[in-house]
N, C-alpha and C. Protein backbone atom coordinates (compact mmCIF):
# COMPACT_ATOMS: atom_id res chain seq x y z
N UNK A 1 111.37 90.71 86.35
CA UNK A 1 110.77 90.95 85.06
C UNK A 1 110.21 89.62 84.55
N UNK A 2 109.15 89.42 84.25
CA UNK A 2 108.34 88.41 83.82
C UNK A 2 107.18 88.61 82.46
N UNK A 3 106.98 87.75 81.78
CA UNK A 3 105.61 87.85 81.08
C UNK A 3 104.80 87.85 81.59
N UNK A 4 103.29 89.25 81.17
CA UNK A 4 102.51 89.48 82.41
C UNK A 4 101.27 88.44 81.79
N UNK A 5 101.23 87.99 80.69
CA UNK A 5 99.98 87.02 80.67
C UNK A 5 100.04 86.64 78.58
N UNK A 6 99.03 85.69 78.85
CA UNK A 6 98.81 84.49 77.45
C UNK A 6 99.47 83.19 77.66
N UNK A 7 100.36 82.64 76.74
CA UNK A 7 100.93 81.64 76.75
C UNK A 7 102.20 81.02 77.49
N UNK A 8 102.81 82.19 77.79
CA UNK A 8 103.75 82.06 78.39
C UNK A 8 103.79 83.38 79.75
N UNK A 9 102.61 83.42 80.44
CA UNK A 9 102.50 83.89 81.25
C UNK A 9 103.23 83.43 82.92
N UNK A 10 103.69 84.46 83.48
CA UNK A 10 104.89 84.32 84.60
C UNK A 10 106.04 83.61 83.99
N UNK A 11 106.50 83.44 82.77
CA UNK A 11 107.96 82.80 82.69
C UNK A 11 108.52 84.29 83.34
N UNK A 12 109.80 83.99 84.10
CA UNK A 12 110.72 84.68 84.53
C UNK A 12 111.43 85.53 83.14
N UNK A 13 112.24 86.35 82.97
CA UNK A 13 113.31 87.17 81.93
C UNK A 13 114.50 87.53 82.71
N UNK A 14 115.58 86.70 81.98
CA UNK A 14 116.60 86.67 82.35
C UNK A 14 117.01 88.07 81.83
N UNK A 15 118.06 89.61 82.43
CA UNK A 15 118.52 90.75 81.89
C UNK A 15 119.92 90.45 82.38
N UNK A 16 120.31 91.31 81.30
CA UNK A 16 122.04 91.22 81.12
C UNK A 16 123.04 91.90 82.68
N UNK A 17 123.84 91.75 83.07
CA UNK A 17 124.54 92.19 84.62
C UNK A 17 124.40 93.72 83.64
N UNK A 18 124.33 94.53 84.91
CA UNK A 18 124.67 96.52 84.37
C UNK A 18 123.74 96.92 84.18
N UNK A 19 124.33 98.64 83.94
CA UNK A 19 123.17 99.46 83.54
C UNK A 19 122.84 99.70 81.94
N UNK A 20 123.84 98.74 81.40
CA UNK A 20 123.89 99.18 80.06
C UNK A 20 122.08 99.02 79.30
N UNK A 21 121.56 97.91 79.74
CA UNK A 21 120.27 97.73 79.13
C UNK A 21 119.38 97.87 80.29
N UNK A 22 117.92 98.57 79.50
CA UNK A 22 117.17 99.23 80.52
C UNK A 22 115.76 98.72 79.96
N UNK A 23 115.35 97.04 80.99
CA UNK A 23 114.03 96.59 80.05
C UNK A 23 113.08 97.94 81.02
N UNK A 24 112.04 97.53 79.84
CA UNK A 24 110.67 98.33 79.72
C UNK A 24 109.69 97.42 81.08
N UNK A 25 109.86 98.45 82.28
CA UNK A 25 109.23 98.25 83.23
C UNK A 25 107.70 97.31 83.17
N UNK A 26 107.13 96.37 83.79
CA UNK A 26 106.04 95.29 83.99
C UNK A 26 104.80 96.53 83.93
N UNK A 27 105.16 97.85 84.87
CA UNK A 27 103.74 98.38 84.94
C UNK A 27 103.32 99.33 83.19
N UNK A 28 104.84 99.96 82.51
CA UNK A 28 104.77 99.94 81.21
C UNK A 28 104.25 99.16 80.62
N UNK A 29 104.75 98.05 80.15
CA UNK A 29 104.36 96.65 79.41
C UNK A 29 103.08 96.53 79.36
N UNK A 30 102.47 96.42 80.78
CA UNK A 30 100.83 95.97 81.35
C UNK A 30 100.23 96.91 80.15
N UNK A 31 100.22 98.09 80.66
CA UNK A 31 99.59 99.49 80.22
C UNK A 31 99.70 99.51 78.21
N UNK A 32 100.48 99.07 77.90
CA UNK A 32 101.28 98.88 76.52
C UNK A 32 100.24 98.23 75.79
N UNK A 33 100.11 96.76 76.66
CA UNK A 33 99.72 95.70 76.11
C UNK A 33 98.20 95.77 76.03
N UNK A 34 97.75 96.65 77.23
CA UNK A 34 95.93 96.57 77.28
C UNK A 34 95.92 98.11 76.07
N UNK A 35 96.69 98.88 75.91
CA UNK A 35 95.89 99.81 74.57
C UNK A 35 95.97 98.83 73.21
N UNK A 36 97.02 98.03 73.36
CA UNK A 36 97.44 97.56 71.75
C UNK A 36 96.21 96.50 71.75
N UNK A 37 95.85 96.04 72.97
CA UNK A 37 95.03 94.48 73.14
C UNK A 37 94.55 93.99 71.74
N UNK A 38 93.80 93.29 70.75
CA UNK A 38 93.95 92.03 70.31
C UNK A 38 94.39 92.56 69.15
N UNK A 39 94.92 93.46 68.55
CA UNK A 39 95.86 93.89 67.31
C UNK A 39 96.84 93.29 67.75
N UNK A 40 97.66 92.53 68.40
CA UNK A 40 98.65 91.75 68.72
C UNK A 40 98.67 90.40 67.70
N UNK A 41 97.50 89.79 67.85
CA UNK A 41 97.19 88.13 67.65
C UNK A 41 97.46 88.25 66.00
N UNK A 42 98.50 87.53 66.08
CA UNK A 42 98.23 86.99 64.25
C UNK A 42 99.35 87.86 63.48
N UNK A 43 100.03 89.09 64.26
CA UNK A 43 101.05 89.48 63.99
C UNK A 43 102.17 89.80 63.87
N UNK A 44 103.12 89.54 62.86
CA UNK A 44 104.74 89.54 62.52
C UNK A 44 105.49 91.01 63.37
N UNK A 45 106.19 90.28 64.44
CA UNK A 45 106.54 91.82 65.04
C UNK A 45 108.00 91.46 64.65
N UNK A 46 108.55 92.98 65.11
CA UNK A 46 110.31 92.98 64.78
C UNK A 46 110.44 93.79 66.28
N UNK A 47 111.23 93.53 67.01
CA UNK A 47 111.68 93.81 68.82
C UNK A 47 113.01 94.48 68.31
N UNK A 48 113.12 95.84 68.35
CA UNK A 48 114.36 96.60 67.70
C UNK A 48 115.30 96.98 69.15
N UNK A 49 116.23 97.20 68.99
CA UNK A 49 116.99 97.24 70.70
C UNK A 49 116.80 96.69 71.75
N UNK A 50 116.30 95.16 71.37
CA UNK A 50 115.55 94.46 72.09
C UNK A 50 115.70 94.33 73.75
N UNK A 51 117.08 94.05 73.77
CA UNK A 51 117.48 94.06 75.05
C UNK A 51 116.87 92.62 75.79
N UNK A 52 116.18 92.80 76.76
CA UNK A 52 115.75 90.75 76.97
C UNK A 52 115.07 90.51 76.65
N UNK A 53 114.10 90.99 75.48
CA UNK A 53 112.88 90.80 74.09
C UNK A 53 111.59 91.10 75.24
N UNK A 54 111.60 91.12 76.40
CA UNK A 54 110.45 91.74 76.55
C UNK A 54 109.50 91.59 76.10
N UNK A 55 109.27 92.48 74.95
CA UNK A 55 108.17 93.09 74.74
C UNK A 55 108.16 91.89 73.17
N UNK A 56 108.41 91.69 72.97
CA UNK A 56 108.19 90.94 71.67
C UNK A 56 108.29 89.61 72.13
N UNK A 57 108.46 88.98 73.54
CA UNK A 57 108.29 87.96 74.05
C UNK A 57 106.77 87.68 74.74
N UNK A 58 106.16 89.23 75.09
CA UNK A 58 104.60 89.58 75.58
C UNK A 58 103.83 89.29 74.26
N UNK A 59 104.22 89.49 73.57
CA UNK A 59 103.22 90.06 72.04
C UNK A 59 103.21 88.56 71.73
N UNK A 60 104.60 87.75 71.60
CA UNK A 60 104.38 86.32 71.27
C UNK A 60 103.29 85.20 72.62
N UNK A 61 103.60 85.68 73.33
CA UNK A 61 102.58 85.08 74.41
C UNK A 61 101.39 85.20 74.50
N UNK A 62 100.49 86.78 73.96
CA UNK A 62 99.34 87.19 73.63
C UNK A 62 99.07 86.86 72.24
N UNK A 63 99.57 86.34 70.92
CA UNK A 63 99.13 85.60 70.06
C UNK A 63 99.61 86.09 69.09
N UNK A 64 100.63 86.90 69.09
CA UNK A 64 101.39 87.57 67.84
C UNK A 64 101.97 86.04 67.13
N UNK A 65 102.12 86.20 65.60
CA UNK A 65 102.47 84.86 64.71
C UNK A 65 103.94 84.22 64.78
N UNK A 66 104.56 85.52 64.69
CA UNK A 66 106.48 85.43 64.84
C UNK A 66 107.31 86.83 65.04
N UNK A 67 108.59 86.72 65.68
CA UNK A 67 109.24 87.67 66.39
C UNK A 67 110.41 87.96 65.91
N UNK A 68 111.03 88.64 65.11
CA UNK A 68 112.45 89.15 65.12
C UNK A 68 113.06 90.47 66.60
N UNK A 69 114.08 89.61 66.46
CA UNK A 69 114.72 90.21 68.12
C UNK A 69 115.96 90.98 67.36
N UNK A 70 116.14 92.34 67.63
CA UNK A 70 117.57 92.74 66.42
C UNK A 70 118.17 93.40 68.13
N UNK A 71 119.28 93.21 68.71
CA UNK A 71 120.03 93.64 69.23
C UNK A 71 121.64 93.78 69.08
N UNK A 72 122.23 94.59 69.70
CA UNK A 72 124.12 94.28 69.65
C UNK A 72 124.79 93.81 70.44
N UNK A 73 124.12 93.52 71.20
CA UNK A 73 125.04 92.90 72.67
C UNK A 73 123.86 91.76 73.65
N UNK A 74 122.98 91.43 73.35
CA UNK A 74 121.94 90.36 74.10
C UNK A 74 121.71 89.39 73.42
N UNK A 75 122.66 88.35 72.08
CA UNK A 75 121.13 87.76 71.66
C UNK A 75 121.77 86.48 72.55
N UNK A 76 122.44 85.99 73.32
CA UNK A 76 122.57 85.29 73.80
C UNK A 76 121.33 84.87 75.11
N UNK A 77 121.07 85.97 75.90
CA UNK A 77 120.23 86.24 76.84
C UNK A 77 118.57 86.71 75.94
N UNK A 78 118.52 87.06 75.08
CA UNK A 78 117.23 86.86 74.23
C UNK A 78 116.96 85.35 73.75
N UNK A 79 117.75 84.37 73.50
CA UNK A 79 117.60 82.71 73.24
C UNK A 79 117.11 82.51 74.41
N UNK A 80 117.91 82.29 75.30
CA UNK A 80 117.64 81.72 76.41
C UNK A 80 116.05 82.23 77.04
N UNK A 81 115.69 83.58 76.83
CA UNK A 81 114.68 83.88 77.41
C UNK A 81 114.00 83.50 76.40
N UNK A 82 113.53 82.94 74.89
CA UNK A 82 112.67 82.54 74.09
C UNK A 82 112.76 81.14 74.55
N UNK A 83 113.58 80.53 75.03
CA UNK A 83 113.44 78.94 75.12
C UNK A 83 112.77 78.51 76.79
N UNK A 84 113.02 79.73 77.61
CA UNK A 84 112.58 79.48 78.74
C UNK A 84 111.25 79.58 79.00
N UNK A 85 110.60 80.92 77.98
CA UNK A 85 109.21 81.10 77.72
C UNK A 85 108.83 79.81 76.76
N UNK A 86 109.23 79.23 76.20
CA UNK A 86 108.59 78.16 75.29
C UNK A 86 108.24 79.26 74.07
N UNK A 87 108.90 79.65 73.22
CA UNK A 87 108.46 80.42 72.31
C UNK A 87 109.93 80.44 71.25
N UNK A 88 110.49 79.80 71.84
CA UNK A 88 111.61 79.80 70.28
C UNK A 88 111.12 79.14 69.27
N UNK A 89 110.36 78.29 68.65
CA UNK A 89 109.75 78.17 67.57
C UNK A 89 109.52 79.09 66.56
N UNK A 90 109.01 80.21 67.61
CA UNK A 90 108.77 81.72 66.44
C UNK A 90 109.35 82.79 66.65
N UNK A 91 110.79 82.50 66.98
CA UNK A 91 111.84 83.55 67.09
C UNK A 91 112.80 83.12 66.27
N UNK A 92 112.98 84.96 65.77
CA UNK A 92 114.56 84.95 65.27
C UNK A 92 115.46 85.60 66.01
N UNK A 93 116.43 85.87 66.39
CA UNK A 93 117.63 86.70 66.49
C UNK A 93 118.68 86.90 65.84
N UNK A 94 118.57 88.63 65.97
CA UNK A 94 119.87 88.73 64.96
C UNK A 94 120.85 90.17 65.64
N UNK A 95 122.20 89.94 66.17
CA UNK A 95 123.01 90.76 66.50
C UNK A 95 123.79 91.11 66.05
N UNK A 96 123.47 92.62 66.14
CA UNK A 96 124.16 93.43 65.34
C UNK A 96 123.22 94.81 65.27
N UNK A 97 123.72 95.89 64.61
CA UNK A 97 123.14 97.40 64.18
C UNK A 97 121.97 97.02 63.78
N UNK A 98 121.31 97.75 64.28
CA UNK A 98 119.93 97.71 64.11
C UNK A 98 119.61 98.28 62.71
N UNK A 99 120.24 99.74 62.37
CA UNK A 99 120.35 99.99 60.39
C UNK A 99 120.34 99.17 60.19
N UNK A 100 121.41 98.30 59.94
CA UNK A 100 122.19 97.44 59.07
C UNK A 100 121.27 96.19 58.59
N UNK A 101 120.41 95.92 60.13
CA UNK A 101 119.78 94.58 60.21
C UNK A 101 118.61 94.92 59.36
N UNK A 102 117.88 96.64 59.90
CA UNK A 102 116.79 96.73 59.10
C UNK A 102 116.99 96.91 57.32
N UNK A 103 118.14 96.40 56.86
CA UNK A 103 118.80 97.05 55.30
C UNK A 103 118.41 95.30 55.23
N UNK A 104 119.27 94.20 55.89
CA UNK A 104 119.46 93.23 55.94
C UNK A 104 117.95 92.28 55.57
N UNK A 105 116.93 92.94 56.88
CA UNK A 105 115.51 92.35 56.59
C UNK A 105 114.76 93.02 55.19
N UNK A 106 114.96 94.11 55.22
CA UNK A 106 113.98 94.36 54.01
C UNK A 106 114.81 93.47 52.33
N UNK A 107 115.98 93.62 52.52
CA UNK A 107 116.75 92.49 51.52
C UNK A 107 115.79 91.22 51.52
N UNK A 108 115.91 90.71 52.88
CA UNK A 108 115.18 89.59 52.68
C UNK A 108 113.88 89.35 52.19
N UNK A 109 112.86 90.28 52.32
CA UNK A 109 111.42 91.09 51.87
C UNK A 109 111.24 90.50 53.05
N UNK A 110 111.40 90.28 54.49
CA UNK A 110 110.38 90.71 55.55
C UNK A 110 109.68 91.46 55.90
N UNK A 111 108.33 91.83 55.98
CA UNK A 111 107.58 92.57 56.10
C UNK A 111 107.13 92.50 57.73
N UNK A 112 106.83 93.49 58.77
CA UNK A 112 106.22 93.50 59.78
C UNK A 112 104.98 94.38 59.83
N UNK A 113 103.96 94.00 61.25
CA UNK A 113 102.72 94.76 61.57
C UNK A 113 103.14 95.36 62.57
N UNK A 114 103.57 94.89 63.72
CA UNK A 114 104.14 95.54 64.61
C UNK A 114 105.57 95.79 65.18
N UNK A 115 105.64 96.99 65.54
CA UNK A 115 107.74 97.48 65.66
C UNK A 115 107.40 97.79 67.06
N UNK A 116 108.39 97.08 67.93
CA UNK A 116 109.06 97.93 69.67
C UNK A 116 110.02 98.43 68.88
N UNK A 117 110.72 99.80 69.17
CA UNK A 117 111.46 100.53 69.57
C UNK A 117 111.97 101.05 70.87
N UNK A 118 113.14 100.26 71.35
CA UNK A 118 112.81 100.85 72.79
C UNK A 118 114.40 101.37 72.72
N UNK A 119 115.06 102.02 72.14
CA UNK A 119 116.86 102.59 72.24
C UNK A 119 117.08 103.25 73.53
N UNK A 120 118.31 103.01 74.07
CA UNK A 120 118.91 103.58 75.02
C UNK A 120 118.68 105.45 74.64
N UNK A 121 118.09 106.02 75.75
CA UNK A 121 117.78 106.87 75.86
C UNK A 121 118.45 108.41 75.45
N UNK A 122 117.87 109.66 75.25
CA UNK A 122 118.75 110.73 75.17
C UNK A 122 120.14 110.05 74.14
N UNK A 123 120.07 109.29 72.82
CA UNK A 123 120.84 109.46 72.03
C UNK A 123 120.89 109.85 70.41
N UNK A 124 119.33 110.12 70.70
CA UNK A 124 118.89 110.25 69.02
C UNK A 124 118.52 108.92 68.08
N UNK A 125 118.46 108.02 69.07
CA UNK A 125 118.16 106.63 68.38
C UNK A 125 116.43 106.13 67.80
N UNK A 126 116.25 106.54 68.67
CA UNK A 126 114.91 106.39 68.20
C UNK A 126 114.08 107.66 66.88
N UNK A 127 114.82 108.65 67.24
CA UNK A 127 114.47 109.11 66.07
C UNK A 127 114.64 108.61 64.65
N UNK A 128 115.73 108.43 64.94
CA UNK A 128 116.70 108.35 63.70
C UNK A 128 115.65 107.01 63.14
N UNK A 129 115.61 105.87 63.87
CA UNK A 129 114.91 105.02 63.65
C UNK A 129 113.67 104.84 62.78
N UNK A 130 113.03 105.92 63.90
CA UNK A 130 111.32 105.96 63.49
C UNK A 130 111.52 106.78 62.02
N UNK A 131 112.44 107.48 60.97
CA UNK A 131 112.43 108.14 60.16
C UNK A 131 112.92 106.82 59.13
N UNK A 132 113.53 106.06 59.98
CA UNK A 132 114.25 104.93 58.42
C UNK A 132 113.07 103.67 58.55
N UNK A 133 112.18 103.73 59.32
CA UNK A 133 111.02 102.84 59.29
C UNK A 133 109.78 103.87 58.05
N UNK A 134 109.99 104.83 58.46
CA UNK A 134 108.89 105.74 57.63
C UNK A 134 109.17 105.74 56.19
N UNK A 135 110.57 105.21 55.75
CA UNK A 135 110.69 105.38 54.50
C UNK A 135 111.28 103.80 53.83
N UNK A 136 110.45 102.98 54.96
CA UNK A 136 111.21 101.58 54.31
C UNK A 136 109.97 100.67 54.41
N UNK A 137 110.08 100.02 53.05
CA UNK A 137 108.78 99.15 53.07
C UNK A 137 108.62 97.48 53.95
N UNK A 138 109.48 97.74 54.97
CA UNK A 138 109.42 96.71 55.44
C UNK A 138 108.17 96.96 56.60
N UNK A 139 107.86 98.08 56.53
CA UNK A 139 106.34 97.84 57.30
C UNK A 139 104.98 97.79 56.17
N UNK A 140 104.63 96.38 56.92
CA UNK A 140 102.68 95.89 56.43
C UNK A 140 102.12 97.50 56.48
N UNK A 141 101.33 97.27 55.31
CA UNK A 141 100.25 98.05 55.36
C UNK A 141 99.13 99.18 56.28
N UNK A 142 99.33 97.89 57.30
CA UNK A 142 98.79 98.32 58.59
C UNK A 142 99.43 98.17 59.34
N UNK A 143 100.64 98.80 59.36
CA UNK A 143 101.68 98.38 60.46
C UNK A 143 101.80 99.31 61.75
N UNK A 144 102.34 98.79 63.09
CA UNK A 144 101.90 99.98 64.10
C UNK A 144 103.15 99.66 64.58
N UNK A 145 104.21 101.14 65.07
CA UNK A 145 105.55 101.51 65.69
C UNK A 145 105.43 102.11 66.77
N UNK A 146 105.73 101.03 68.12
CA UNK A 146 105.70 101.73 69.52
C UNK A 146 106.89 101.98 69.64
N UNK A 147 107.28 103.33 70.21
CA UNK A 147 108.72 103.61 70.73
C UNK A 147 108.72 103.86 71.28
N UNK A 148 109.40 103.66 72.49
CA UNK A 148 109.31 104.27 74.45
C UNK A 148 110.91 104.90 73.97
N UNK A 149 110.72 106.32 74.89
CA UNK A 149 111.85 107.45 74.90
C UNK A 149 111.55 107.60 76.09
N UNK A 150 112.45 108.95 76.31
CA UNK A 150 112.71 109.47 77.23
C UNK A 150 111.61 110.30 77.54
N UNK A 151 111.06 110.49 79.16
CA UNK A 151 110.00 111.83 79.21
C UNK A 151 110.56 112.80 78.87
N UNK A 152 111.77 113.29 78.70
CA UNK A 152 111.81 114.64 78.22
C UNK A 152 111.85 114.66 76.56
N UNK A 153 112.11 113.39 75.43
CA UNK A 153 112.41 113.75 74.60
C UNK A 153 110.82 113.99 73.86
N UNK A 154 110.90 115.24 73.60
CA UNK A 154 109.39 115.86 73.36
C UNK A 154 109.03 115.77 71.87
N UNK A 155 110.21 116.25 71.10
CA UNK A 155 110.18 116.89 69.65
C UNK A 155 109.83 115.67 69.09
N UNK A 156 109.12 115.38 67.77
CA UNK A 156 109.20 114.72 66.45
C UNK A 156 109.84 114.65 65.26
N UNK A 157 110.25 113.96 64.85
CA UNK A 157 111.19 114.01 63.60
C UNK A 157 109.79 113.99 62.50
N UNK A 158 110.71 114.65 61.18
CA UNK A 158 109.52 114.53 60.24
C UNK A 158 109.35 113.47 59.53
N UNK A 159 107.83 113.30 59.56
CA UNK A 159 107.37 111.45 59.15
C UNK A 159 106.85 111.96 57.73
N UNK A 160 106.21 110.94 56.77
CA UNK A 160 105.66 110.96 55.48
C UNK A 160 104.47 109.97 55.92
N UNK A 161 104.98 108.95 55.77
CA UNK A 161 104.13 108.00 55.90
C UNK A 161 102.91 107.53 57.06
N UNK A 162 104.34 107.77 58.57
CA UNK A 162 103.39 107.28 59.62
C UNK A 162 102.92 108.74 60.42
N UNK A 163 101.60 108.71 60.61
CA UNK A 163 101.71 109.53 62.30
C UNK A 163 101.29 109.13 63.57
N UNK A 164 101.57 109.97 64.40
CA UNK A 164 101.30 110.03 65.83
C UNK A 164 99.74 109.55 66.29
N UNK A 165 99.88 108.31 66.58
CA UNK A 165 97.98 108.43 66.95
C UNK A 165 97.95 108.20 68.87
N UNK A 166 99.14 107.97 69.25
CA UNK A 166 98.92 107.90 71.15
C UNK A 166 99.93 108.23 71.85
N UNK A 167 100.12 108.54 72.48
CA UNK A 167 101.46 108.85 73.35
C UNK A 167 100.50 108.89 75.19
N UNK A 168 101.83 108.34 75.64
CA UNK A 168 101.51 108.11 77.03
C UNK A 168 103.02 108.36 78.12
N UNK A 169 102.40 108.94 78.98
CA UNK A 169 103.57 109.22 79.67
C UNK A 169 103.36 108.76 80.93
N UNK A 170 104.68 108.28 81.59
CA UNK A 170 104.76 107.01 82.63
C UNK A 170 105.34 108.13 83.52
N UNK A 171 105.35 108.96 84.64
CA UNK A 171 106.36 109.25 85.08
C UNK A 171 107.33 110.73 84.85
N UNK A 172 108.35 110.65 84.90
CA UNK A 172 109.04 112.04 84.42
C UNK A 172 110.39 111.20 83.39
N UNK A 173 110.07 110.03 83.66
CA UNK A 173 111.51 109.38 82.82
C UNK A 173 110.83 108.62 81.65
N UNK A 174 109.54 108.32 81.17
CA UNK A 174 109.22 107.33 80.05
C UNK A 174 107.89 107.80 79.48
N UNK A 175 108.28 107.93 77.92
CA UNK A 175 107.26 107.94 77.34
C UNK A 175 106.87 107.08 76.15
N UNK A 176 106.23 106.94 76.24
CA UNK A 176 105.39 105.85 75.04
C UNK A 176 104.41 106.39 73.98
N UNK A 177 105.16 105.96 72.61
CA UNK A 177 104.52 106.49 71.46
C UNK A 177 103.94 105.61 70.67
N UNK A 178 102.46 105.83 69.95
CA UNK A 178 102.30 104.04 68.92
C UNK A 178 102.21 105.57 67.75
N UNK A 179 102.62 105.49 66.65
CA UNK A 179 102.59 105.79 65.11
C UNK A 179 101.96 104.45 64.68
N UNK A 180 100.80 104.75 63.49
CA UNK A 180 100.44 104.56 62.49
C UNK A 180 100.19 104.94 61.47
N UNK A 181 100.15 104.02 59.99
CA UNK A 181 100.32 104.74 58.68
C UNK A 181 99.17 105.79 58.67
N UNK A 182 99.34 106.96 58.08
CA UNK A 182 98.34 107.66 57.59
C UNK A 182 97.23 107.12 56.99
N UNK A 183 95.97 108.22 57.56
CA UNK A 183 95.13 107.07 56.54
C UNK A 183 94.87 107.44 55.08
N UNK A 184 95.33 108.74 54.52
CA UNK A 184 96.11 108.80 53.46
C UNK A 184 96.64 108.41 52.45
N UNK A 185 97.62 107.49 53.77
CA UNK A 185 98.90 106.26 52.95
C UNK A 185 97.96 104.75 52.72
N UNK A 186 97.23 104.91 53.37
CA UNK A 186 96.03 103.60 53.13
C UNK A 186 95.63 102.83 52.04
């Protein structure tokens, strides 16, 4: 697992021993990164279940501004992979519940443009998620929420704010969703 390109292109990513964390495959990522392409640069992301930041380590390498990493069990192996990429300057980490953290950041008034969601699969996490992002102002204006699930998890939870503008399916095991605000909510 590596950064596939920008600033910190080919640094290696160190992942935790087990099956417990499951990074978001290089040919995902690739595919991820060329729909989102230059809506990246210049923006405050938050890496939610981060796992080895991945994806919020790509976004900082392609020109995103700064990174919050919220995991419960990696931020040790998320440092190390921000310092190995040369990108701890514009990282935070913070371990612990991802609720809790997102109660924690909006306290702080952090605001983000872009959200990974990537939760361990088949547990209702990402729903649950994408519904307490829809009703919390810690997303910018123009803010955009990718969440990779499971290929089978099909259904939607009900949104207000954001909807569905892409979904992509990798396979029979991964799918990839970007939500944005309504233009409505605009």
């Amino acid at each position: 697992m590596r950064i596939i390109t920008g600033k910190a292109r080919g640094a290696r990513l160190k992942a935790p021993k087990g099956l417990s964390t499951r990074p978001t495959s290089d040919r995902v990522k690739e595919s991820l990164f060329s729909i989102l392409g230059g809506r990246v640069v210049g923006r405050r992301v938050l890496d939610l279940f981060a796992g080895t930041g991945s994806l919020g380590l790509e976004a900082l390498s392609r020109g995103a501004e700064y990174a919050v990493f919220v995991d419960r069990a990696t931020d040790n192996i998320l440092r190390d992979n921000a310092e190995h990429a040369h990108l701890a300057d514009a990282v935070r980490v913070m371990r612990g519940d991802v609720f809790a953290s997102l109660s924690r950041l909006d306290a702080e008034g952090e605001r983000f443009d872009l959200v990974f969601c990537d939760p361990p699969y088949a547990k209702g996490l990402w729903e649950r998620t994408l519904i307490e992002l829809d009703a919390s102002p810690i997303l910018s204006r123009d803010a955009m929420v990718v969440v990779e699930c499971g290929g089978d998890e099909k259904s939607l939870p009900p949104l207000s704010r954001l909807s569905l503008v892409r979904e992509e399916h990798y396979g029979h095991t991964t799918l990839v969703r970007i939500f944005a605000a309504r233009e409505d909510d605009v």
